[in-house]
C-alpha atoms as a PDB file:
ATOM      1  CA  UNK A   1      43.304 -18.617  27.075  1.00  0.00           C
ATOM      2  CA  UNK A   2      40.121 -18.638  24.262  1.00  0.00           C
ATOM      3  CA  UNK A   3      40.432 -15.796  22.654  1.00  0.00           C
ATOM      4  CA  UNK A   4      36.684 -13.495  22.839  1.00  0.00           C
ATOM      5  CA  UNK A   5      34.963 -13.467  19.890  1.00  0.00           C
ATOM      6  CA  UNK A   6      33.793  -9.749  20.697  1.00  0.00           C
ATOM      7  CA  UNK A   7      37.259  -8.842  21.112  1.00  0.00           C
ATOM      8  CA  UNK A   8      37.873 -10.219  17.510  1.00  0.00           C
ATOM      9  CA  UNK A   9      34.772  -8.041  16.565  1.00  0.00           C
ATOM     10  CA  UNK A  10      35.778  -4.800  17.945  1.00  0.00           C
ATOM     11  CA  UNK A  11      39.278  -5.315  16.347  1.00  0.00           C
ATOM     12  CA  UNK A  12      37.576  -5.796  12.988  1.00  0.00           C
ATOM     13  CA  UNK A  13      36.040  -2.526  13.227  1.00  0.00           C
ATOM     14  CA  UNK A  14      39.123  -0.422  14.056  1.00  0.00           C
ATOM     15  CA  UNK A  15      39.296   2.693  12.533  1.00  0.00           C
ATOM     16  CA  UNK A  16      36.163   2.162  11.351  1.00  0.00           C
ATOM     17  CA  UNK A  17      33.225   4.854  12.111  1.00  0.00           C
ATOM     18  CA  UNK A  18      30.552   4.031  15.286  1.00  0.00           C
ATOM     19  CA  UNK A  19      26.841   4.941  16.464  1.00  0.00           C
ATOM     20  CA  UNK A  20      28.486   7.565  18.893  1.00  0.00           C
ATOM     21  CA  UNK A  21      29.744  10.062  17.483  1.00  0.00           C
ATOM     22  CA  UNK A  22      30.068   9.010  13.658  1.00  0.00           C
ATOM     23  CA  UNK A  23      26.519   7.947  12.299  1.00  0.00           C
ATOM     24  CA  UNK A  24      25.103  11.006  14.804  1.00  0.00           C
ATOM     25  CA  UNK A  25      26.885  13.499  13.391  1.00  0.00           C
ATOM     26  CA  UNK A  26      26.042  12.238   9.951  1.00  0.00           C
ATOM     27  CA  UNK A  27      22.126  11.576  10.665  1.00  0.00           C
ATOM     28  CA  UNK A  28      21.755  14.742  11.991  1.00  0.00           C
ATOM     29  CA  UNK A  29      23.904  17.086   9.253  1.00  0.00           C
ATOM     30  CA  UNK A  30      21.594  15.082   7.263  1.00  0.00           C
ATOM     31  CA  UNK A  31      18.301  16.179   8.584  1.00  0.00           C
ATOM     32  CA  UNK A  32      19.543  19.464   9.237  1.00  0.00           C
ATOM     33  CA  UNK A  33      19.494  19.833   4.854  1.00  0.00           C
ATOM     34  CA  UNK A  34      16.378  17.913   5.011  1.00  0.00           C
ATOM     35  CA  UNK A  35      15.134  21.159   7.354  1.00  0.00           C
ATOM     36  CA  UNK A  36      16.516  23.507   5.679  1.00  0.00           C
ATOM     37  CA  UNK A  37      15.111  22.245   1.912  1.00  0.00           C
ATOM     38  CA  UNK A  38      12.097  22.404   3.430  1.00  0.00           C
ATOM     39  CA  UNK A  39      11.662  25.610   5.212  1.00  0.00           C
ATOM     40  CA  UNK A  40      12.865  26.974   1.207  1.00  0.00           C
ATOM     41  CA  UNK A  41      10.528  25.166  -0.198  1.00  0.00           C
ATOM     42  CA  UNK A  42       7.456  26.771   2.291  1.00  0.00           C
ATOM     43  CA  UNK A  43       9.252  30.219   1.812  1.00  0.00           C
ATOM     44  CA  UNK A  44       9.105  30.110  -2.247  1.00  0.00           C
ATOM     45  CA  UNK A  45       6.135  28.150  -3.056  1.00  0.00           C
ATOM     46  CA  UNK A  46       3.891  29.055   0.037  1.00  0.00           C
ATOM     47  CA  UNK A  47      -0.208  28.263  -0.378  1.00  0.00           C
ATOM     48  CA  UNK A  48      -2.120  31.234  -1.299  1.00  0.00           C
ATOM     49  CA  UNK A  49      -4.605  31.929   2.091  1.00  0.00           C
ATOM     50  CA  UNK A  50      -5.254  35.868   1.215  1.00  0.00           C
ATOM     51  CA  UNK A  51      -8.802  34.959  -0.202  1.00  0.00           C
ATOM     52  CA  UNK A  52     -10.942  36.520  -1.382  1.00  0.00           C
ATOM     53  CA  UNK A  53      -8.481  39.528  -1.525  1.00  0.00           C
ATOM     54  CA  UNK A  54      -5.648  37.933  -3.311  1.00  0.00           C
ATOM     55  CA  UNK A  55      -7.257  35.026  -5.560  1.00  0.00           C
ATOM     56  CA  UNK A  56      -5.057  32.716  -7.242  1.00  0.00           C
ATOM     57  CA  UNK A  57      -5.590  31.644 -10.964  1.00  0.00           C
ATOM     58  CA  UNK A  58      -7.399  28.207 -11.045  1.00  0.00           C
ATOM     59  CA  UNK A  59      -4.120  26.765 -12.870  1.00  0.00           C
ATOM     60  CA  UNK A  60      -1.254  27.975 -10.676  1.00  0.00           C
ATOM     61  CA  UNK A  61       0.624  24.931  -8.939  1.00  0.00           C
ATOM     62  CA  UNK A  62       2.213  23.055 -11.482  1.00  0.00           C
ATOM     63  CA  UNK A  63       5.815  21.804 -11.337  1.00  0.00           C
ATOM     64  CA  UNK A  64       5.463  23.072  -7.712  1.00  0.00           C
ATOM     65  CA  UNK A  65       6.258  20.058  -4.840  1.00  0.00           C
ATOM     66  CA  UNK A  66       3.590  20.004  -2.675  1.00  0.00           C
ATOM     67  CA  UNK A  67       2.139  16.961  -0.332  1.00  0.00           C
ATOM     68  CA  UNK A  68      -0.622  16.128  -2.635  1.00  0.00           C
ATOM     69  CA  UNK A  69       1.599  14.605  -5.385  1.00  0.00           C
ATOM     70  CA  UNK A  70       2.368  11.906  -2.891  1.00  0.00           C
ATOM     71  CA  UNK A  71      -1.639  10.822  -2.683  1.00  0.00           C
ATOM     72  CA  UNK A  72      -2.343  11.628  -6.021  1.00  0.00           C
ATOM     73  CA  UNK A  73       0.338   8.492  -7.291  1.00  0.00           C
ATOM     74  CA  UNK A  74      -2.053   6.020  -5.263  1.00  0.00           C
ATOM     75  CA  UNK A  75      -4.700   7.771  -7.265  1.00  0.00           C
ATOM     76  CA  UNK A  76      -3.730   6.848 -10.725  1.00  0.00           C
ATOM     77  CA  UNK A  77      -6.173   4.005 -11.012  1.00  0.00           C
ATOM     78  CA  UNK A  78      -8.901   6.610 -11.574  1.00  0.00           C
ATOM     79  CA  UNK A  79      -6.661   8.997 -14.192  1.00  0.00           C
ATOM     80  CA  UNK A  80      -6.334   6.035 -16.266  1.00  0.00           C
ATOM     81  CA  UNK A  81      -8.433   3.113 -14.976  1.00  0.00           C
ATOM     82  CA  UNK A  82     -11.567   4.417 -16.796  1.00  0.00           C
ATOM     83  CA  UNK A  83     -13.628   3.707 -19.456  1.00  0.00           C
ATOM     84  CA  UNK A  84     -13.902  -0.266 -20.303  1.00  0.00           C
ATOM     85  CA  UNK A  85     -11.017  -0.677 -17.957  1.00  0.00           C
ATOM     86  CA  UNK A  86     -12.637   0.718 -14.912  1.00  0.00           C
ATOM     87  CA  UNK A  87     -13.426  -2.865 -13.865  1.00  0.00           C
ATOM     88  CA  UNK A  88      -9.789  -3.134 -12.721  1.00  0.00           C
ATOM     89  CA  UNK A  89     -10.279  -0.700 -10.261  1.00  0.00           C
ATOM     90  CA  UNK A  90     -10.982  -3.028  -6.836  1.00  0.00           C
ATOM     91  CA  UNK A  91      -7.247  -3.940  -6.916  1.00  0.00           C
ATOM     92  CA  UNK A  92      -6.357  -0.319  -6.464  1.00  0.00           C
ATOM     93  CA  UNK A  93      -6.805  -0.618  -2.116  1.00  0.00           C
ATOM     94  CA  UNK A  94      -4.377  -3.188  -2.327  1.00  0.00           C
ATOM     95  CA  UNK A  95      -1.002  -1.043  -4.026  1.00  0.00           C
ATOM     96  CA  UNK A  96      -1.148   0.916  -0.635  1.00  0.00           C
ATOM     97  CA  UNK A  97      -1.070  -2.055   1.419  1.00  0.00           C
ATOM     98  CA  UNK A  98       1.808  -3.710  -0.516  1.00  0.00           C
ATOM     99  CA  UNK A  99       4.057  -0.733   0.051  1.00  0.00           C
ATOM    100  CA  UNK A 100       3.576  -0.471   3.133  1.00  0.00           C
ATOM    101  CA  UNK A 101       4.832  -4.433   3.606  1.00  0.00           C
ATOM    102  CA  UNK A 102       7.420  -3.602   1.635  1.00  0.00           C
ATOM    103  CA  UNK A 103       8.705  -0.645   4.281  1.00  0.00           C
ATOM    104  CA  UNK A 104       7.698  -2.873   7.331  1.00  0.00           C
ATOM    105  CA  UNK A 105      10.067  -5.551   5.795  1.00  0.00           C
ATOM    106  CA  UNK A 106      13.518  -2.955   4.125  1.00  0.00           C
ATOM    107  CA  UNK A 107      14.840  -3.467   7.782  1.00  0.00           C
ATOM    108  CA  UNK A 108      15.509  -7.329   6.880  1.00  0.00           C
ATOM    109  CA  UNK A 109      16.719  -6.277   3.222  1.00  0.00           C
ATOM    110  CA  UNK A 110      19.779  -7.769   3.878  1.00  0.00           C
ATOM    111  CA  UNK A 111      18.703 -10.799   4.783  1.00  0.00           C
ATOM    112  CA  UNK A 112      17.755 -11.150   0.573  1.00  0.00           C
ATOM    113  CA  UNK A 113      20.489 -13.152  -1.138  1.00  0.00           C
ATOM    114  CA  UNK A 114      21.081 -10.383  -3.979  1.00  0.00           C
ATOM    115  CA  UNK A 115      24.231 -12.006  -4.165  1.00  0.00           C
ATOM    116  CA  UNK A 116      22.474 -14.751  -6.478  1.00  0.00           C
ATOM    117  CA  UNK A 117      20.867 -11.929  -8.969  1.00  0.00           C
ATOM    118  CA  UNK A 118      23.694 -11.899 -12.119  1.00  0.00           C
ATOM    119  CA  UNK A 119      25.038  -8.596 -11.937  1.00  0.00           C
ATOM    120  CA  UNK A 120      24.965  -7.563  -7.994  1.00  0.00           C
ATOM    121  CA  UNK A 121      27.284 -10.890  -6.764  1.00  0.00           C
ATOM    122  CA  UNK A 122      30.546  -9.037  -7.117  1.00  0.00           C
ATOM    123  CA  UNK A 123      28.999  -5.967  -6.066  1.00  0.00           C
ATOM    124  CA  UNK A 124      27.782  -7.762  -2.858  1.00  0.00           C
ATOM    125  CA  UNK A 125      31.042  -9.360  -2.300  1.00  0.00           C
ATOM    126  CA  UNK A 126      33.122  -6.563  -2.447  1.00  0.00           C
ATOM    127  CA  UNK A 127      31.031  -5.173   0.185  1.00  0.00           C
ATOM    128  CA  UNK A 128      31.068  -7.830   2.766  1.00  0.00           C
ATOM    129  CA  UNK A 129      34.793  -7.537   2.394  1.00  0.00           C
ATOM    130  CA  UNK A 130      35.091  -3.697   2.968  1.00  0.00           C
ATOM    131  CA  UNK A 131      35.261  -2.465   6.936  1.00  0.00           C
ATOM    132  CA  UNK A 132      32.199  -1.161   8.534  1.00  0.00           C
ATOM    133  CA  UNK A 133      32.015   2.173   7.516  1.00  0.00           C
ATOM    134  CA  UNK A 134      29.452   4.735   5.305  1.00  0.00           C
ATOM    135  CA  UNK A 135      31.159   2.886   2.370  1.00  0.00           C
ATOM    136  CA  UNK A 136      30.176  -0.337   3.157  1.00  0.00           C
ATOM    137  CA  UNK A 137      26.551   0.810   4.256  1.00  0.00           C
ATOM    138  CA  UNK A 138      26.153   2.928   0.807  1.00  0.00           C
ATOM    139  CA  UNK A 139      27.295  -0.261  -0.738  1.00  0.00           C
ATOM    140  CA  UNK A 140      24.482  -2.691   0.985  1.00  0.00           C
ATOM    141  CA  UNK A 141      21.561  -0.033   0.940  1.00  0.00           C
ATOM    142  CA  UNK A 142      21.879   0.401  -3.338  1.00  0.00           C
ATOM    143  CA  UNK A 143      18.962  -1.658  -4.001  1.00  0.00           C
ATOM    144  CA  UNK A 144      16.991   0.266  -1.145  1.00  0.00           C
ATOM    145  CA  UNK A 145      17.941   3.573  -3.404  1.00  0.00           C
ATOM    146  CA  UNK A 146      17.161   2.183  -6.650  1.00  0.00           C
ATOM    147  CA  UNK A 147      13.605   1.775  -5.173  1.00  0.00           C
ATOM    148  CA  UNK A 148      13.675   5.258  -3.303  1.00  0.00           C
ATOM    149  CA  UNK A 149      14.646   6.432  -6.732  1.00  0.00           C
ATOM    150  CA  UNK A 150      11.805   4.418  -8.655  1.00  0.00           C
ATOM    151  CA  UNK A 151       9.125   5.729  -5.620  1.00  0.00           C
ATOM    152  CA  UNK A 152      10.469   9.215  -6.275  1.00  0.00           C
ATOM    153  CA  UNK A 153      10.333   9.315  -9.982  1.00  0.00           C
ATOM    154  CA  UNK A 154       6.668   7.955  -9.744  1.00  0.00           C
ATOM    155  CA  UNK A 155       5.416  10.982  -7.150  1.00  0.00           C
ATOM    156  CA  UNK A 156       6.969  13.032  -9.954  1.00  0.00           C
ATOM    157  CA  UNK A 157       5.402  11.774 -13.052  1.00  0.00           C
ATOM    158  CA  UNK A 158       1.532  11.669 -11.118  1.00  0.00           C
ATOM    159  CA  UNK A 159       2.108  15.087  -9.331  1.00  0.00           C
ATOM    160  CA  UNK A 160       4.160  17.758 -10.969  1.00  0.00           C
ATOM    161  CA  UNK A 161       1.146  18.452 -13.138  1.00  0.00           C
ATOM    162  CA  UNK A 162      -1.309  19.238 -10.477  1.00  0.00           C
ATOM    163  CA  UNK A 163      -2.771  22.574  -9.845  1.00  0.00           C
ATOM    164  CA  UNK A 164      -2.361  22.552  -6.156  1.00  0.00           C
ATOM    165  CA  UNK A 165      -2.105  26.229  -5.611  1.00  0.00           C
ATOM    166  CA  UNK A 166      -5.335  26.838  -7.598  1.00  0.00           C
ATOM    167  CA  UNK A 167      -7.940  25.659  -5.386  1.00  0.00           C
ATOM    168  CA  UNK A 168      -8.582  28.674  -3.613  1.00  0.00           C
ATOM    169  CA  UNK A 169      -8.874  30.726  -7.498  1.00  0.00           C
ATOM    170  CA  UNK A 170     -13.033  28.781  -7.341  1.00  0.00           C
ATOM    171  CA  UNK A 171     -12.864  27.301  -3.647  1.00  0.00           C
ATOM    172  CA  UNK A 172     -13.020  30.907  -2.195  1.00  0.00           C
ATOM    173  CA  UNK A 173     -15.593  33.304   0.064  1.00  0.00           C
ATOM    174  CA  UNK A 174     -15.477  35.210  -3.412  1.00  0.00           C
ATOM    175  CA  UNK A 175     -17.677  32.304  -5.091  1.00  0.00           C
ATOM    176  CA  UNK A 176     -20.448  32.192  -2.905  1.00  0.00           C
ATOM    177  CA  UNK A 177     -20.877  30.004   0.238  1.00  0.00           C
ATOM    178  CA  UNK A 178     -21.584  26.955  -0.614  1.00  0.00           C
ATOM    179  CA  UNK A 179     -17.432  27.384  -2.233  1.00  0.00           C
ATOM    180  CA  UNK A 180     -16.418  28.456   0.269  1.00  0.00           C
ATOM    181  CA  UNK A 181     -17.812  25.751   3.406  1.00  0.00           C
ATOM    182  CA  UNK A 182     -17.897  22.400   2.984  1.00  0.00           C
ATOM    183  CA  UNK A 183     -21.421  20.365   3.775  1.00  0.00           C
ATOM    184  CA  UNK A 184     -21.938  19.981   7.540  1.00  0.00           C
ATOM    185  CA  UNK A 185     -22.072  16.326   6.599  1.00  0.00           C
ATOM    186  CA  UNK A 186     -19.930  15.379   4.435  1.00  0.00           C
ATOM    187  CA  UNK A 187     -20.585  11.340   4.396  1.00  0.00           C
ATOM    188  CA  UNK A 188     -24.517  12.354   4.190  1.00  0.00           C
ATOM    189  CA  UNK A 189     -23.680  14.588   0.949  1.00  0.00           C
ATOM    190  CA  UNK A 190     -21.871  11.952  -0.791  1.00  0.00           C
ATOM    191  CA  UNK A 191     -24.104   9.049  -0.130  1.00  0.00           C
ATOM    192  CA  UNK A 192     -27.262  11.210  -1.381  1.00  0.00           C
ATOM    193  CA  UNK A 193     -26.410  13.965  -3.625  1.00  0.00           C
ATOM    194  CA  UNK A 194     -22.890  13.179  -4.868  1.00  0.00           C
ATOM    195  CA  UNK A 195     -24.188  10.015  -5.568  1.00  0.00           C
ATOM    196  CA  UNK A 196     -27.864  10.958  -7.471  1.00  0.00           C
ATOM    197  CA  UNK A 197     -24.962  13.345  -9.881  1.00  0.00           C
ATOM    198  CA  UNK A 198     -23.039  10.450 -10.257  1.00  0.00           C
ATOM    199  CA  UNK A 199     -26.003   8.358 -11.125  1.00  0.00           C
ATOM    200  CA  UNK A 200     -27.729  10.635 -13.578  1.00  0.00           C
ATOM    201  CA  UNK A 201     -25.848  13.395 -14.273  1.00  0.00           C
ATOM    202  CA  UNK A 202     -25.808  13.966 -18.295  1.00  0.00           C
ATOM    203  CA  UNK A 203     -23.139  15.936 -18.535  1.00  0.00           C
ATOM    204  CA  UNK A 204     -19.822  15.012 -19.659  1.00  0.00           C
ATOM    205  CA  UNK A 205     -17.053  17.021 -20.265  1.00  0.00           C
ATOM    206  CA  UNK A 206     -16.710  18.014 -23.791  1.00  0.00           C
ATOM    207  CA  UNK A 207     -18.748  14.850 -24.720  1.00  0.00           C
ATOM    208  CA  UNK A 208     -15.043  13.090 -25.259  1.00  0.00           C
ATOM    209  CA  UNK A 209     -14.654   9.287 -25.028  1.00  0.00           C
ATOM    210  CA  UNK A 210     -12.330   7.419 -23.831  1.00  0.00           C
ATOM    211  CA  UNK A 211     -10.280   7.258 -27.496  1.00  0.00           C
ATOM    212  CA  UNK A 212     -10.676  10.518 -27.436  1.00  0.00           C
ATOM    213  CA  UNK A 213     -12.533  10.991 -30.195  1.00  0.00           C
ATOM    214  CA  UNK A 214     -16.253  13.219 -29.898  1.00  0.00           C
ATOM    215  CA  UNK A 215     -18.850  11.421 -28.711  1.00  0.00           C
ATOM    216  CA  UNK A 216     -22.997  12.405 -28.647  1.00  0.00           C
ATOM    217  CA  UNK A 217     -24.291   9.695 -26.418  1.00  0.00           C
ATOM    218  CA  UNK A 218     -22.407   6.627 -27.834  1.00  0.00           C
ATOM    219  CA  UNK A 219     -20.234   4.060 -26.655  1.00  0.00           C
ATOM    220  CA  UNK A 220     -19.173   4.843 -23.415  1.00  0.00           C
ATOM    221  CA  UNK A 221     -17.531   8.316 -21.906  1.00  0.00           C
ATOM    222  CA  UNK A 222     -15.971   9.603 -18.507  1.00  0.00           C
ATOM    223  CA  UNK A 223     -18.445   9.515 -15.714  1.00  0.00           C
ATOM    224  CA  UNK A 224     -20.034  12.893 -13.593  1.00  0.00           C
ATOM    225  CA  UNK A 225     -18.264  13.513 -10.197  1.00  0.00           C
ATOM    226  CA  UNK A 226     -17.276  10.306  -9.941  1.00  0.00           C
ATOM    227  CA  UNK A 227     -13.528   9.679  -8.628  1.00  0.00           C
ATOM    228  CA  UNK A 228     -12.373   9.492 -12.397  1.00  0.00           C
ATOM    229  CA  UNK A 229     -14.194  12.955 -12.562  1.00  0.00           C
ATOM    230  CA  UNK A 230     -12.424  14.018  -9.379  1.00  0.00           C
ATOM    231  CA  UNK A 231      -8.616  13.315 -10.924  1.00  0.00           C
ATOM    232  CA  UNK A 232      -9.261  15.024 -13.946  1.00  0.00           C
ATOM    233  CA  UNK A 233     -10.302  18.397 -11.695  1.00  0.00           C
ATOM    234  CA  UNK A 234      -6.948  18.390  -9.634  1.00  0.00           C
ATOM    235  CA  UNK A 235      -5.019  18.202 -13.241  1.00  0.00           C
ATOM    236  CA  UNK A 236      -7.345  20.103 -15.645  1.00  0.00           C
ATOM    237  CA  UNK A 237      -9.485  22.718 -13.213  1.00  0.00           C
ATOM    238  CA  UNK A 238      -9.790  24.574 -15.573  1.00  0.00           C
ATOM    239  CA  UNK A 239     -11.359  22.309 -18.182  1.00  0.00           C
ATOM    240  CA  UNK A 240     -13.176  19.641 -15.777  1.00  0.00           C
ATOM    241  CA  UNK A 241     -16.065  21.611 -13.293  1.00  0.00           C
END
């Protein structure tokens, strides 16, 4: 009698851990802390909605997690894309679209022979040779974390100086109306007078170039409400207005 190759299979994975109840148990302690972080987070750093009575300073919100860190690290192409190297800006559309390939495409990660990059061989030997278990699955998804890691440290570095919590200090009922409600249409406002401030406006903030040096009408300086203008609002409010 031919012995069944899922027989073999099952007997491979004795003792080790399953879908039911193992991994469960273990995705769902898991997003139970996820919860839980949350909900702390909301409770300690909550957005400020007592306007106009309770106003928030225009720079409160640094260092403080918040949802807009994650858009503001596909925004980086107009902190520091500017200047003479704001002609690199049309690849900026296509970052977003990359990463999300690169998602669509982690659940064949390891279908990647890492086993050929010097250094990860042995590591990816050893693993094939361990029983199926949260070992052996820690084991197989390190280069997934090394790029959660590298995605989380650059959310960090674009976001944690943000004034998030400011907006309402100048975006208030206390400042006037137009503050307080956006335009009744918005793509109308931007396509006519965002754009006529963008076109001619004279001003620019503190006349600085992009060396950083003063500069009286010279050489070439950041633009007027233009996205570049927009980035340095959500990190300097109180300087860029």
């Amino acid at each position: 009698m031919e012995n069944n190759p899922l027989d073999e299979k099952k007997g491979k994975n004795k003792g080790g851990l399953h879908w039911w109840p193992n991994y469960l148990i273990v995705l769902s302690l898991a997003m139970v802390i996820l919860l839980a972080f949350m909900v702390l987070l909301s409770k300690t750093y909550f957005v400020p909605f007592e306007a106009p009575d309770i106003v928030p300073l225009p720079d409160e919100g640094e260092n403080i997690p918040g949802p807009e860190w994650i858009f503001l690290l596909f925004w980086q192409g107009f902190w520091s894309l500017s200047g003479s190297l704001k002609k690199y800006l049309p690849i900026m559309p296509i970052i977003p679209f990359a990463l999300l390939a690169f998602f669509m495409a982690l659940p064949f990660m390891h279908k990647i022979p890492f086993g050929r990059i010097p250094g990860l061989k042995g590591l990816m030997e050893k693993a094939r040779s361990m029983q199926s278990g949260l070992k052996k699955s820690f084991m197989y998804a390190i280069p997934t974390l090394i790029f959660a890691f590298v995605l989380f440290l650059g959310v960090y570095k674009s976001g944690h100086q943000a004034k998030v919590l400011g907006c309402d200090s100048c975006h208030s009922p206390a400042m006037g109306a137009r503050q307080a409600i956006p335009p009744v249409n918005v793509a109308k406002y931007y396509s006519t007078e965002r754009a006529l401030q963008i076109g001619v406006g004279k001003y620019r903030a503190g006349k600085i170039d992009t060396e950083g040096k003063q500069n009286y009408g010279e050489g070439e300086v950041q633009g007027y409400k233009d996205a570049n203008w927009q980035m340095r609002h959500m990190y300097e409010p109180t300087f860029t207005w």
